[in-house]
N, C-alpha and C. Protein backbone atom coordinates (compact mmCIF):
# COMPACT_ATOMS: atom_id res chain seq x y z
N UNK A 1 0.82 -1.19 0.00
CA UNK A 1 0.00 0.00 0.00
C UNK A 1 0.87 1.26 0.00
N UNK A 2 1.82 0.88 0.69
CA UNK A 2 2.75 2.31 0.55
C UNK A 2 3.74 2.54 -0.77
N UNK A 3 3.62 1.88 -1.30
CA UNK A 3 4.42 1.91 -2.93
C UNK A 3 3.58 2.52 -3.36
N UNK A 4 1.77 2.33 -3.42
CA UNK A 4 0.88 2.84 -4.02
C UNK A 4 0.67 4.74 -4.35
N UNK A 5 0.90 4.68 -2.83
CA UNK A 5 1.11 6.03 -2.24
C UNK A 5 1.86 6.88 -2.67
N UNK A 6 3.37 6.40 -2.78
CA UNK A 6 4.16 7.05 -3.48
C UNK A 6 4.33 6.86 -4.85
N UNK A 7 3.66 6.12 -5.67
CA UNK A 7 4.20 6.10 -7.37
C UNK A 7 2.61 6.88 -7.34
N UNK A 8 1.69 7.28 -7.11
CA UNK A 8 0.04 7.75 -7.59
C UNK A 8 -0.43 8.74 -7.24
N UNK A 9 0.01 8.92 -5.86
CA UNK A 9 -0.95 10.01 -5.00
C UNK A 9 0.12 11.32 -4.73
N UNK A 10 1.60 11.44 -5.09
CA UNK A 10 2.03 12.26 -4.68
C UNK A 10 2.00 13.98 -5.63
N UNK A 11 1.24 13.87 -6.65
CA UNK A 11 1.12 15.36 -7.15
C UNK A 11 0.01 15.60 -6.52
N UNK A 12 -0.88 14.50 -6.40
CA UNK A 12 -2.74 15.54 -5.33
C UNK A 12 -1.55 15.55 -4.25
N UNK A 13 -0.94 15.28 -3.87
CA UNK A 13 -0.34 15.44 -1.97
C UNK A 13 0.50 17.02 -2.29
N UNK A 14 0.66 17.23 -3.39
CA UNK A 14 1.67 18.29 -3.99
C UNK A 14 0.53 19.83 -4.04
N UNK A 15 -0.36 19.33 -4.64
CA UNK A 15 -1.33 20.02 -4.70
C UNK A 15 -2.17 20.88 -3.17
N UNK A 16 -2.62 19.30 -2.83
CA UNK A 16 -3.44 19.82 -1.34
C UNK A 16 -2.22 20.73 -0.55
N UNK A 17 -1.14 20.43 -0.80
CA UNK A 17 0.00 21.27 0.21
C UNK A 17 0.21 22.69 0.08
N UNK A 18 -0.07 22.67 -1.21
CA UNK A 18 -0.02 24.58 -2.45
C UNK A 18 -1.31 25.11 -1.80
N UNK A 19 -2.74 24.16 -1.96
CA UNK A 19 -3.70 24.66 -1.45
C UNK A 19 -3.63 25.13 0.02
N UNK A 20 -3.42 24.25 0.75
CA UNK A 20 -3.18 24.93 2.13
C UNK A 20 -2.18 25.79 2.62
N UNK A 21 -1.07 26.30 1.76
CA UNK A 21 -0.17 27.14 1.97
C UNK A 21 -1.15 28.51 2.07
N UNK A 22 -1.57 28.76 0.21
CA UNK A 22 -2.29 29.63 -0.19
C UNK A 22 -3.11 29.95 0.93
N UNK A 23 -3.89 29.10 1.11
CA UNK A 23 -5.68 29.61 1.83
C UNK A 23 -4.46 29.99 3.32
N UNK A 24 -3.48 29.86 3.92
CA UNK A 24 -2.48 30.19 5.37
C UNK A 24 -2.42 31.39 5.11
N UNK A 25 -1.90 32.08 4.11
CA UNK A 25 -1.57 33.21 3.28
C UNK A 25 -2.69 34.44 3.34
N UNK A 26 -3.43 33.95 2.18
CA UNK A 26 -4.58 34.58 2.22
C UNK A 26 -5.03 35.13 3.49
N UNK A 27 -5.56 33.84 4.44
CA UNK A 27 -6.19 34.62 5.60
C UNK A 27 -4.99 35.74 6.34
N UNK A 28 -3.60 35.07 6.43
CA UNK A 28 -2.88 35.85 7.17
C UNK A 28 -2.01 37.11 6.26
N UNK A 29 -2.84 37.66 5.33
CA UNK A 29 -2.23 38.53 4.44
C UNK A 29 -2.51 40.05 4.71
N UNK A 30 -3.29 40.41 5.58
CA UNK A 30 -3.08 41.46 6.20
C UNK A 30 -2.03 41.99 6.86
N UNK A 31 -1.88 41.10 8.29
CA UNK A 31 -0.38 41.38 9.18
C UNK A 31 0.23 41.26 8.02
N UNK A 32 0.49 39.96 7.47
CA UNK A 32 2.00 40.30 6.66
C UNK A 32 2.24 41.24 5.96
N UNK A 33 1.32 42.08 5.39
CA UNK A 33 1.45 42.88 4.48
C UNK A 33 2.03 44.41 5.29
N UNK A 34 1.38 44.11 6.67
CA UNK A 34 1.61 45.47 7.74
C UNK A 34 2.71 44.93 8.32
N UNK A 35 3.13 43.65 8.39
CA UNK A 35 4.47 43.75 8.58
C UNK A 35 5.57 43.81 7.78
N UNK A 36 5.40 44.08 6.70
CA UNK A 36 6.08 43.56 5.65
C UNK A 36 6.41 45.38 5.32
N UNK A 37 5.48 46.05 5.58
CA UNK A 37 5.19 47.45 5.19
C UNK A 37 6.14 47.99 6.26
N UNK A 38 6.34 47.90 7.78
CA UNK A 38 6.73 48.64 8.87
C UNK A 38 8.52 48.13 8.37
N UNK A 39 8.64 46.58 8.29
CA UNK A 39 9.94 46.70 7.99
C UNK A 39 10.45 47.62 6.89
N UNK A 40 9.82 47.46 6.18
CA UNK A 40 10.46 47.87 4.73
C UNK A 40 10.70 49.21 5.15
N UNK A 41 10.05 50.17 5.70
CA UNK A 41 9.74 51.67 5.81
C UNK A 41 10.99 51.34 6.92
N UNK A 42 11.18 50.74 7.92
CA UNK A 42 12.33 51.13 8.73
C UNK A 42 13.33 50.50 8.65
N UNK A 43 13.71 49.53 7.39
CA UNK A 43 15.16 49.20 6.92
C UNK A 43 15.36 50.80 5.68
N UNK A 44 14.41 51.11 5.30
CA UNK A 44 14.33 52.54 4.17
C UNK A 44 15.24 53.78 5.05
N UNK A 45 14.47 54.34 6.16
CA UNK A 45 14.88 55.57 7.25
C UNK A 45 16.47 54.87 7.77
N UNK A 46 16.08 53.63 8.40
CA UNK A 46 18.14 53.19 8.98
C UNK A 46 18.44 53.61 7.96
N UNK A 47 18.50 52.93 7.05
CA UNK A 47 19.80 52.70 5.69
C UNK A 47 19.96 54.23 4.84
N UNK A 48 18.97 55.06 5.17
CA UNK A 48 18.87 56.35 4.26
C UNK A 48 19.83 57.09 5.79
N UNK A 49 19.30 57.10 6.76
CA UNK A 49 20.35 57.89 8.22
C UNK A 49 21.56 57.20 7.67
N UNK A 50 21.68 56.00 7.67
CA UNK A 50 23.40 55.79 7.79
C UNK A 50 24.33 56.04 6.81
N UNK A 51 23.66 55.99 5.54
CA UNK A 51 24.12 56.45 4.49
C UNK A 51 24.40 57.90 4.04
N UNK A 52 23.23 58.88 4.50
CA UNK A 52 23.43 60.35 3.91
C UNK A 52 23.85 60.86 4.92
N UNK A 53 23.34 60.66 6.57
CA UNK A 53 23.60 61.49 7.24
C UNK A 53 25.24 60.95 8.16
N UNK A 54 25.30 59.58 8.29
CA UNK A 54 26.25 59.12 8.82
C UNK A 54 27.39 59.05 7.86
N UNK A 55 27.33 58.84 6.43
CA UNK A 55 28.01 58.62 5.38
C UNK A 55 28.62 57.58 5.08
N UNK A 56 28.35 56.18 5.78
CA UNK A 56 28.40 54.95 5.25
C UNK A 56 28.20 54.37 4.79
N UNK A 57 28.87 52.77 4.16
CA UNK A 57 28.21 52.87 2.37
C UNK A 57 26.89 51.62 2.86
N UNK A 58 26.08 51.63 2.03
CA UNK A 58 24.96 50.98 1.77
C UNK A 58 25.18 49.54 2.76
N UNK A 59 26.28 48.59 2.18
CA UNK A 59 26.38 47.43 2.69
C UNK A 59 27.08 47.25 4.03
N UNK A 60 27.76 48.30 4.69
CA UNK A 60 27.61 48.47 6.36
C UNK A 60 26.99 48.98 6.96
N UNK A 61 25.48 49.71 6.19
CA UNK A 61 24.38 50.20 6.53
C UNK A 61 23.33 48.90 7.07
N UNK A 62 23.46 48.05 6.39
CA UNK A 62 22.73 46.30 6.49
C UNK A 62 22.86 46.05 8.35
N UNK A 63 23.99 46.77 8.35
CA UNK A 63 24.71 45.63 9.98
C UNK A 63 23.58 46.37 11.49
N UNK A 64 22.84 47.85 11.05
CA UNK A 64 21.88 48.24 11.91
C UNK A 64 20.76 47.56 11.98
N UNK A 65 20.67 46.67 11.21
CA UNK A 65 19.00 46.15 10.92
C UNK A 65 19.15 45.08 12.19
N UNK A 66 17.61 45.36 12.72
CA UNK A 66 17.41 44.43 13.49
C UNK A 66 17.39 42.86 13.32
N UNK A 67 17.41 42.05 14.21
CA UNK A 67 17.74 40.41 14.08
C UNK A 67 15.80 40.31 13.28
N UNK A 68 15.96 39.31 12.29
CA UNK A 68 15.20 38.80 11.66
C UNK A 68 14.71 39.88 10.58
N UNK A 69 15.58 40.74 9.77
CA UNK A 69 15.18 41.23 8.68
C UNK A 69 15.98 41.03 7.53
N UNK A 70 16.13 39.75 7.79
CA UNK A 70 17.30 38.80 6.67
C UNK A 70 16.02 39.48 5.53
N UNK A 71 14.49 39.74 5.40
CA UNK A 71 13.72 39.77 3.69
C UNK A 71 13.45 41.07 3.38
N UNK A 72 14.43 42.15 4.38
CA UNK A 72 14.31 43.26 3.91
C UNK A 72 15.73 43.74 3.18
N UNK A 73 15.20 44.12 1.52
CA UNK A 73 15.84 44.75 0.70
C UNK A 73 16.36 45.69 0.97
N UNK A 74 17.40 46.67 0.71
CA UNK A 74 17.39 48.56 0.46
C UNK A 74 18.31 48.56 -1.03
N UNK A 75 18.02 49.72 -1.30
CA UNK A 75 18.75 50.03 -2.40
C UNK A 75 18.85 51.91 -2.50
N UNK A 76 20.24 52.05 -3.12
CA UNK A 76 20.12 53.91 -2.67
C UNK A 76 19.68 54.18 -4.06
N UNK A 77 19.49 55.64 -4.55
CA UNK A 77 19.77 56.44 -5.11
C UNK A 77 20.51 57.65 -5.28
N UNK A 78 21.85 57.99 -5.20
CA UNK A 78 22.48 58.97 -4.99
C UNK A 78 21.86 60.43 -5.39
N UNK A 79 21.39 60.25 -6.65
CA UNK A 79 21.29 61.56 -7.24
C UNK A 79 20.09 62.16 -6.81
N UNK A 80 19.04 61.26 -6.04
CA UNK A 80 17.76 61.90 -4.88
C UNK A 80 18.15 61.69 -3.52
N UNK A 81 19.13 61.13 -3.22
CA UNK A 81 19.72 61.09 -1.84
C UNK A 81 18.26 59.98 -1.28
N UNK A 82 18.17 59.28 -1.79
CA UNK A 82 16.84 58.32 -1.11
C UNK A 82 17.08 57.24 -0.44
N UNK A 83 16.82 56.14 0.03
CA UNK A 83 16.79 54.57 -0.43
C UNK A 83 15.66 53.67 -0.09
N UNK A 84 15.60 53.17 -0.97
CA UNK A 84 14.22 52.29 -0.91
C UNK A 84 14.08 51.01 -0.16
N UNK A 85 13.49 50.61 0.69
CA UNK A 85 13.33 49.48 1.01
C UNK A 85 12.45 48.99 0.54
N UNK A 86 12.41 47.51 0.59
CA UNK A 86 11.27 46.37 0.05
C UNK A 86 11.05 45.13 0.82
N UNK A 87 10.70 44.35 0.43
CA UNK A 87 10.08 42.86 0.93
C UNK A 87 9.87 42.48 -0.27
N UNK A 88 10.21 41.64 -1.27
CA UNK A 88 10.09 40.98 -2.11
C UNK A 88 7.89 40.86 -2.35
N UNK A 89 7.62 41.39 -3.37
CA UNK A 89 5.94 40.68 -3.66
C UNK A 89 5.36 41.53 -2.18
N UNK A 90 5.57 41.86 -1.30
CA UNK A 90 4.92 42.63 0.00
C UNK A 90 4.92 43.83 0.01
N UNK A 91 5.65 44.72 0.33
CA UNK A 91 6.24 46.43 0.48
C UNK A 91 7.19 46.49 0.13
N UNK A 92 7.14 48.23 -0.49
CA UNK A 92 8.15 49.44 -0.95
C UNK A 92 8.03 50.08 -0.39
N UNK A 93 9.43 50.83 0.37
CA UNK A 93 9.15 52.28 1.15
C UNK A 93 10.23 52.73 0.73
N UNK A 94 10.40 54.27 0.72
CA UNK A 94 11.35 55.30 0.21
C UNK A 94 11.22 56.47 1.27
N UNK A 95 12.69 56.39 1.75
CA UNK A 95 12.78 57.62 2.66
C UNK A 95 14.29 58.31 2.07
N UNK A 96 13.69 59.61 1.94
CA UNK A 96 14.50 60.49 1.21
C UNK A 96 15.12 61.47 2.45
N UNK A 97 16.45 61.94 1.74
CA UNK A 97 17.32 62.56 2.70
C UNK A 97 16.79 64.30 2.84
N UNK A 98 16.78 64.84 3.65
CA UNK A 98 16.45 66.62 3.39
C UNK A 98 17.09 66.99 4.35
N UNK A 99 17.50 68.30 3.75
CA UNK A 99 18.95 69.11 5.02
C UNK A 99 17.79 69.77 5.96
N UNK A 100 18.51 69.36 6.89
CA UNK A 100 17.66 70.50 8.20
C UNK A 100 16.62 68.78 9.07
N UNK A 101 16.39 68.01 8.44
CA UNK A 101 15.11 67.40 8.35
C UNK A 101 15.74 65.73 8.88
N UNK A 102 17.04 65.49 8.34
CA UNK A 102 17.42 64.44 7.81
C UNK A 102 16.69 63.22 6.98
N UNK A 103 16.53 62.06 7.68
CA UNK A 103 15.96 61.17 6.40
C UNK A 103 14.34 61.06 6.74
N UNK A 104 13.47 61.40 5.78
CA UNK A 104 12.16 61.52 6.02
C UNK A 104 11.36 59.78 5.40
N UNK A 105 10.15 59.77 5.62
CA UNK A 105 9.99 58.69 4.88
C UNK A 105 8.88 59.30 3.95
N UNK A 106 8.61 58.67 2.68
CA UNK A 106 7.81 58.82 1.96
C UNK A 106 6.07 59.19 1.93
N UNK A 107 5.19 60.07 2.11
CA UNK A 107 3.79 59.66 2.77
C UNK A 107 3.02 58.59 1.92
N UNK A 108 2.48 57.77 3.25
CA UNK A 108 2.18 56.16 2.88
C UNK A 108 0.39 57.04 2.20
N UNK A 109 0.86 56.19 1.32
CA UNK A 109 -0.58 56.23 0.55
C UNK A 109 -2.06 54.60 0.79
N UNK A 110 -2.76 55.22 1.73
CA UNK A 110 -3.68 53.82 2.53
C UNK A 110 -4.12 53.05 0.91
């Protein structure tokens, strides 16, 4: 019976597993999305402070991020003094540098 199992039934077992990921997702796609949003916006403000106002480069800007934001992106722009954070498929945030002001963040559009 267990040979059966494995030479027949394992793409529905492949399947039901996608299905229940999804429908995990779905319901829990709010928080993630608000968490996904708060990181991104505050790996954006660190990495934009350490970079314009501290003047360090981008990739020893990484070493402020708190423990468990191994899925937050940044990336600069020099010539707007910005940098963007992300979450892959979740959130974008952009906090831009201004004298007097230092690094602001972008206004979140609900």
């Amino acid at each position: 019976m267990a040979t059966a199992i494995r030479r027949g039934n394992w793409p529905l077992a492949v399947v039901a597993l996608i299905a229940v990921v999804l429908a995990i997702l779905l319901f829990f796609r709010e928080p993630l999305v608000g968490y996904a949003r708060t990181g991104a916006a505050f790996g954006a403000r660190t990495a934009c402070a350490c970079r314009y106002v501290a003047g360090r480069s981008l990739k020893d800007c990484k070493q402020d991020f708190e423990p468990g934001m191994w899925a937050v992106f940044v990336s600069d722009d020099t010539e707007a003094k910005s940098v963007t954070g992300s979450v892959p498929l979740l959130a974008r945030e952009t906090a831009r540098y201004r004298p007097g002001y230092g690094c602001v963040l972008d206004p979140w559009k609900a």
